[in-house]
PDB file of N, CA and C in Angstrom:
ATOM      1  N   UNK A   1      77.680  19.325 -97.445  1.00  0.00           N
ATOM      2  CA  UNK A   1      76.460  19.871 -97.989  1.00  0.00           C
ATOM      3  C   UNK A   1      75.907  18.907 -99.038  1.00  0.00           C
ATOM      4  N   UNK A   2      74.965  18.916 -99.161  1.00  0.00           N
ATOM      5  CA  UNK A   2      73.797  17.541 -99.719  1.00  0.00           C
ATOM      6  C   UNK A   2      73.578  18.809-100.797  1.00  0.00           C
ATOM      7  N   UNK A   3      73.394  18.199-102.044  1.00  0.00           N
ATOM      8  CA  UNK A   3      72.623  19.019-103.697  1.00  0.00           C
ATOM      9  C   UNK A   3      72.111  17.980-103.832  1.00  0.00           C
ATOM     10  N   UNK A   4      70.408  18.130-104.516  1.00  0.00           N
ATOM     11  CA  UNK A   4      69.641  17.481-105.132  1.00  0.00           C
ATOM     12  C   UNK A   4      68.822  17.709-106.264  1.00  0.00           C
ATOM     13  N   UNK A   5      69.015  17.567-107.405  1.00  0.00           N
ATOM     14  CA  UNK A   5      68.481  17.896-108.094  1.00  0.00           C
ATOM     15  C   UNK A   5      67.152  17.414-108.989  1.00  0.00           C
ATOM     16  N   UNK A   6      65.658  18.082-108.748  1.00  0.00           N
ATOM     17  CA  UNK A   6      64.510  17.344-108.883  1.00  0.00           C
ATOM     18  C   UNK A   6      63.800  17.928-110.061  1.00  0.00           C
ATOM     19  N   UNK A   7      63.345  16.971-110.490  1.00  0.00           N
ATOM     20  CA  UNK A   7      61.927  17.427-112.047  1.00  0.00           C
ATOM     21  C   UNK A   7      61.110  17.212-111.619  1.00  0.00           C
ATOM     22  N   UNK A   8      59.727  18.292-111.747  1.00  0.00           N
ATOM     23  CA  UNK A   8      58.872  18.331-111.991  1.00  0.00           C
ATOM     24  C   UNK A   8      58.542  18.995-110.411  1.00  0.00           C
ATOM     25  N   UNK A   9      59.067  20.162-109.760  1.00  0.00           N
ATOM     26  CA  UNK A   9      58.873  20.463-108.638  1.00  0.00           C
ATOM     27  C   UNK A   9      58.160  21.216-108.447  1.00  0.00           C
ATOM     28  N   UNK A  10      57.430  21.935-109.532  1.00  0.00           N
ATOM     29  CA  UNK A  10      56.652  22.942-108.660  1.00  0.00           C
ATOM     30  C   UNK A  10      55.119  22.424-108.705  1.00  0.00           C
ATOM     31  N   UNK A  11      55.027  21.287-108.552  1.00  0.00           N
ATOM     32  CA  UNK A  11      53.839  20.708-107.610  1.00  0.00           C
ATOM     33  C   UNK A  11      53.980  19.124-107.767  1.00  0.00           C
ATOM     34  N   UNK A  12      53.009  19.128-106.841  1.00  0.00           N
ATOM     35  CA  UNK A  12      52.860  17.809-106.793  1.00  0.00           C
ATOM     36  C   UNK A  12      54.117  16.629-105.813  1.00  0.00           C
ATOM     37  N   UNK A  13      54.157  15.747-106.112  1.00  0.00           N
ATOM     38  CA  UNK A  13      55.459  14.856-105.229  1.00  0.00           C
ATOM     39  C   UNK A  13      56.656  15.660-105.435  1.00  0.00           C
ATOM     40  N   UNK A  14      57.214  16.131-106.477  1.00  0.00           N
ATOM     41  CA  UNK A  14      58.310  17.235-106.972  1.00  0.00           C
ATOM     42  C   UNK A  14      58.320  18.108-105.759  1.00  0.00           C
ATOM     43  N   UNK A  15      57.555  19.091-105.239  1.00  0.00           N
ATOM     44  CA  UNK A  15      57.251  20.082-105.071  1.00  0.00           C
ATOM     45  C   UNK A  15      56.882  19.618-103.301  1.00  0.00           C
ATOM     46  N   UNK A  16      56.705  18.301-102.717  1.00  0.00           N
ATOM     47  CA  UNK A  16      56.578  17.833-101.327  1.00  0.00           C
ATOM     48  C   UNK A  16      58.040  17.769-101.041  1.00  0.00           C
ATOM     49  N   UNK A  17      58.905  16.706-102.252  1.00  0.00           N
ATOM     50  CA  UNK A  17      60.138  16.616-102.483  1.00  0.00           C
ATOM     51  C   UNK A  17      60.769  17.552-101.709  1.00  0.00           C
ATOM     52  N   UNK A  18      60.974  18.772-103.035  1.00  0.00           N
ATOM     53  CA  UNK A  18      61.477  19.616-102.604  1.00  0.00           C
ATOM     54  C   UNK A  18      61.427  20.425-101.211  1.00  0.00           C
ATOM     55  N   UNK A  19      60.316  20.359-100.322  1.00  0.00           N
ATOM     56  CA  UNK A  19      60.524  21.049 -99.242  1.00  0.00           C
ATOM     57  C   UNK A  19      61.379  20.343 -97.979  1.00  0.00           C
ATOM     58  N   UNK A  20      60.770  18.686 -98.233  1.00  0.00           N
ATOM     59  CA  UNK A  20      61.368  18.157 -97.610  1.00  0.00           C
ATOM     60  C   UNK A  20      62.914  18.084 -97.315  1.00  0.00           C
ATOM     61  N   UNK A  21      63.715  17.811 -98.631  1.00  0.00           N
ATOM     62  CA  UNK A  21      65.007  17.940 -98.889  1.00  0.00           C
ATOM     63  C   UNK A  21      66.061  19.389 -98.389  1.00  0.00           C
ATOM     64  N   UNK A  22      65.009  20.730 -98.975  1.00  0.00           N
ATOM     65  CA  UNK A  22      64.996  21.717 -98.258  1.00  0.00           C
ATOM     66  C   UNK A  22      65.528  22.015 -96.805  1.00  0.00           C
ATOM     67  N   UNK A  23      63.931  21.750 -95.922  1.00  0.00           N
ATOM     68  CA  UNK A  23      64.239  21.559 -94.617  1.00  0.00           C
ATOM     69  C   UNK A  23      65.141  21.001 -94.057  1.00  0.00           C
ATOM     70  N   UNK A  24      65.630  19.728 -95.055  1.00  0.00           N
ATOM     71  CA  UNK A  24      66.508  19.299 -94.225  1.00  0.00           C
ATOM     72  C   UNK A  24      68.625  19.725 -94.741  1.00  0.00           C
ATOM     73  N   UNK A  25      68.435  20.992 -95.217  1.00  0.00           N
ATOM     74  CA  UNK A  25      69.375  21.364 -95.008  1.00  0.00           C
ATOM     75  C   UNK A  25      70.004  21.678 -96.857  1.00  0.00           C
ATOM     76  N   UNK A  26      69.428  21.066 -97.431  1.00  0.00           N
ATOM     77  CA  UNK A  26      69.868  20.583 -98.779  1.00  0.00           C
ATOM     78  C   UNK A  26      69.751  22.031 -99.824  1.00  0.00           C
ATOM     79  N   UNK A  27      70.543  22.123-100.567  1.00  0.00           N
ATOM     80  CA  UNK A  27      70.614  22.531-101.547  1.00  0.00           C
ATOM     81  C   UNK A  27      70.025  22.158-103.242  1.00  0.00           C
ATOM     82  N   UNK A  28      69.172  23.328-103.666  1.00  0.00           N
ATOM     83  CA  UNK A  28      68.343  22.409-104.679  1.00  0.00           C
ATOM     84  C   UNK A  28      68.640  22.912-106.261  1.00  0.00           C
ATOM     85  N   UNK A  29      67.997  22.286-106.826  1.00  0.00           N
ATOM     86  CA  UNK A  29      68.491  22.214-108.232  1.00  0.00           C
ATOM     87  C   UNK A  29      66.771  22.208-108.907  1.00  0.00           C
ATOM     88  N   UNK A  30      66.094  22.954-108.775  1.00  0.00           N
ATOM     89  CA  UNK A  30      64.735  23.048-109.270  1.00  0.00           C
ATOM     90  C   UNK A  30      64.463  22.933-110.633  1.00  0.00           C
ATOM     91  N   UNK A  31      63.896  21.808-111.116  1.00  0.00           N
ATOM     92  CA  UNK A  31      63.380  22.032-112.670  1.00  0.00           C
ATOM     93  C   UNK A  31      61.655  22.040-112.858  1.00  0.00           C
ATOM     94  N   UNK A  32      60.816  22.870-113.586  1.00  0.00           N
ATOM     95  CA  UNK A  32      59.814  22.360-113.836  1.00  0.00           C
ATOM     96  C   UNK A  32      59.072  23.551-115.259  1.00  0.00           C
ATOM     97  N   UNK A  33      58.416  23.290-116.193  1.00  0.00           N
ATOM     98  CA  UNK A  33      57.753  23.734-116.955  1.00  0.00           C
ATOM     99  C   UNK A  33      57.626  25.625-116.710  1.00  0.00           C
ATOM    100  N   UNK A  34      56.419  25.189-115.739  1.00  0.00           N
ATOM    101  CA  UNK A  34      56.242  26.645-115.225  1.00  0.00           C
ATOM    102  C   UNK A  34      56.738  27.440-114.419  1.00  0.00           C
ATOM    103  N   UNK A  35      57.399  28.186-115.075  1.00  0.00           N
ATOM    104  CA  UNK A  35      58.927  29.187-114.189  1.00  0.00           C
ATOM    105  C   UNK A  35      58.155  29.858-113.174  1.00  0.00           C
ATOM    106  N   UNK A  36      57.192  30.252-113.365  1.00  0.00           N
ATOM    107  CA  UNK A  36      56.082  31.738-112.582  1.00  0.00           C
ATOM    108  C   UNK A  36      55.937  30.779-110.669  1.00  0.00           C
ATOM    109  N   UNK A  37      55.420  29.530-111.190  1.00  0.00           N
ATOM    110  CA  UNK A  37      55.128  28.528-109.956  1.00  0.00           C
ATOM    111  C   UNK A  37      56.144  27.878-109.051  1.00  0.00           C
ATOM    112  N   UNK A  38      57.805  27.916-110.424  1.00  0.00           N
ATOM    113  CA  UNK A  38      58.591  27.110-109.515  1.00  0.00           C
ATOM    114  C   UNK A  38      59.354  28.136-108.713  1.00  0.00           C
ATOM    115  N   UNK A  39      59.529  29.375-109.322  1.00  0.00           N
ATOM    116  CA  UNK A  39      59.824  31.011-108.775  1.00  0.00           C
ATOM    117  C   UNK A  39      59.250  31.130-107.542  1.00  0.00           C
ATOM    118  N   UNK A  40      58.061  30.871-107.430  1.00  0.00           N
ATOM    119  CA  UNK A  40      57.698  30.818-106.263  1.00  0.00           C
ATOM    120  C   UNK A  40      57.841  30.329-105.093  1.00  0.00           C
ATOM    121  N   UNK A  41      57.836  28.963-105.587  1.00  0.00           N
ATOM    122  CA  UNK A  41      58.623  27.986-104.459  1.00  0.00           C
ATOM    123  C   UNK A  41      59.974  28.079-104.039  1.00  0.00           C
ATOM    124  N   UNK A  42      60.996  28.165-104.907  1.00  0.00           N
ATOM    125  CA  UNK A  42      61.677  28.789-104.349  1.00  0.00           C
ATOM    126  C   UNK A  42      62.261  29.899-103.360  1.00  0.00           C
ATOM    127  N   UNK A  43      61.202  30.600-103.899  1.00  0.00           N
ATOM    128  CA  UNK A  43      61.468  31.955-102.526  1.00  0.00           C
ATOM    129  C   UNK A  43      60.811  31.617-101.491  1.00  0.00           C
ATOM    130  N   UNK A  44      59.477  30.621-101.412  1.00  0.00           N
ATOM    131  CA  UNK A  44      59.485  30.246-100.268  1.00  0.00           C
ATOM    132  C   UNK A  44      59.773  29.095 -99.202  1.00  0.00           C
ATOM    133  N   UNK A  45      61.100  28.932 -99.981  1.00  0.00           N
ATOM    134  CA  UNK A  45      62.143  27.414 -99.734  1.00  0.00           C
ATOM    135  C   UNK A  45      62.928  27.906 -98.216  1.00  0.00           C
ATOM    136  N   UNK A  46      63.178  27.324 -97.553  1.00  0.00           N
ATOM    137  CA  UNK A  46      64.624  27.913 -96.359  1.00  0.00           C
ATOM    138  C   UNK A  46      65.899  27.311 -97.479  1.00  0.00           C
ATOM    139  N   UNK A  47      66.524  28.068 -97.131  1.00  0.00           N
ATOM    140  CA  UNK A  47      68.164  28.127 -98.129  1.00  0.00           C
ATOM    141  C   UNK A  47      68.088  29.009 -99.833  1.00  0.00           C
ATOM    142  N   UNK A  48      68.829  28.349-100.052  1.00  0.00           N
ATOM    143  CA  UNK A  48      69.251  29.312-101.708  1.00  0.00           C
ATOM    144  C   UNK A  48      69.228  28.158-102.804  1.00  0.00           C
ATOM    145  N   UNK A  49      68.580  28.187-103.607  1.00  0.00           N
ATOM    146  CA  UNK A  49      68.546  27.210-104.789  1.00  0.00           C
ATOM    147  C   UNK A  49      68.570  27.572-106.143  1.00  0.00           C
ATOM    148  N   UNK A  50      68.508  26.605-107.235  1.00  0.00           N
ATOM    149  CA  UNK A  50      68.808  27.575-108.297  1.00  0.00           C
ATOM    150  C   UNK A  50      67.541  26.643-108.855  1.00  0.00           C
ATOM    151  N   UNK A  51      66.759  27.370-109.947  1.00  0.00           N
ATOM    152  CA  UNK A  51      65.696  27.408-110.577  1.00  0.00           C
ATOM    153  C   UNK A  51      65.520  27.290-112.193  1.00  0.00           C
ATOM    154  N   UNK A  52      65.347  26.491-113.286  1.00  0.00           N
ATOM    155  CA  UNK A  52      65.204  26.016-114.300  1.00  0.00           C
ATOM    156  C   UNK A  52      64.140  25.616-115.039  1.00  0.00           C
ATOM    157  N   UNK A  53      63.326  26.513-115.622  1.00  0.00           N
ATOM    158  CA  UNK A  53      62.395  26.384-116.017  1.00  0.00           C
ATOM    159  C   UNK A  53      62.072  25.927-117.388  1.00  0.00           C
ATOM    160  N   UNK A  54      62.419  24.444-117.471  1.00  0.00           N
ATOM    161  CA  UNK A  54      62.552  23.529-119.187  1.00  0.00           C
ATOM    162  C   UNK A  54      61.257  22.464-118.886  1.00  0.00           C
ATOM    163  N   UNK A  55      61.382  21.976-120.415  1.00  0.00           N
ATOM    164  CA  UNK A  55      60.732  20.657-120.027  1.00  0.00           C
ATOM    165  C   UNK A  55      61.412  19.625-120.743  1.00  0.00           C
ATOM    166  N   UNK A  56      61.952  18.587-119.829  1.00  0.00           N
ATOM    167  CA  UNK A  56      62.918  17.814-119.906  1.00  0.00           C
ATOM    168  C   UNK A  56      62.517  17.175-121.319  1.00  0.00           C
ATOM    169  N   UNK A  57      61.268  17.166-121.710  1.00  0.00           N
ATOM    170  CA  UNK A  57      61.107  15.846-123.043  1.00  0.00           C
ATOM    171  C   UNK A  57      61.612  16.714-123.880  1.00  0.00           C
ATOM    172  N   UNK A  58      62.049  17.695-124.180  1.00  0.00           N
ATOM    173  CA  UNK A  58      62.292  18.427-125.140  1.00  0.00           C
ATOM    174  C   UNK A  58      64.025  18.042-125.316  1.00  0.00           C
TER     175      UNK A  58
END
């Protein structure tokens, strides 16, 4: 099993990233600012991931 863990996913290249990696079987490690957006993506991910809503400069 493949884990990947990405910043800045709930949009943008992050957030293409993530589906891609997804689809292809992977297990994710979601970080991005806005919890409400990356919540989302997640549930509409195939598989189970876990979700982190920080912002890394901090």
């Amino acid at each position: 099993m493949t884990a990947v863990f990405i910043t800045g996913a709930s949009s943008g290249l992050g957030r293409a990233l993530a589906w891609r990696y997804a689809c292809a079987g992977a297990t994710l490690g979601l970080v991005a600012r806005r919890g409400e957006a990356l919540r989302e993506l997640a549930d509409s991910l195939p598989g189970e991931h876990r979700c982190y809503a920080l912002d890394v400069r901090d």
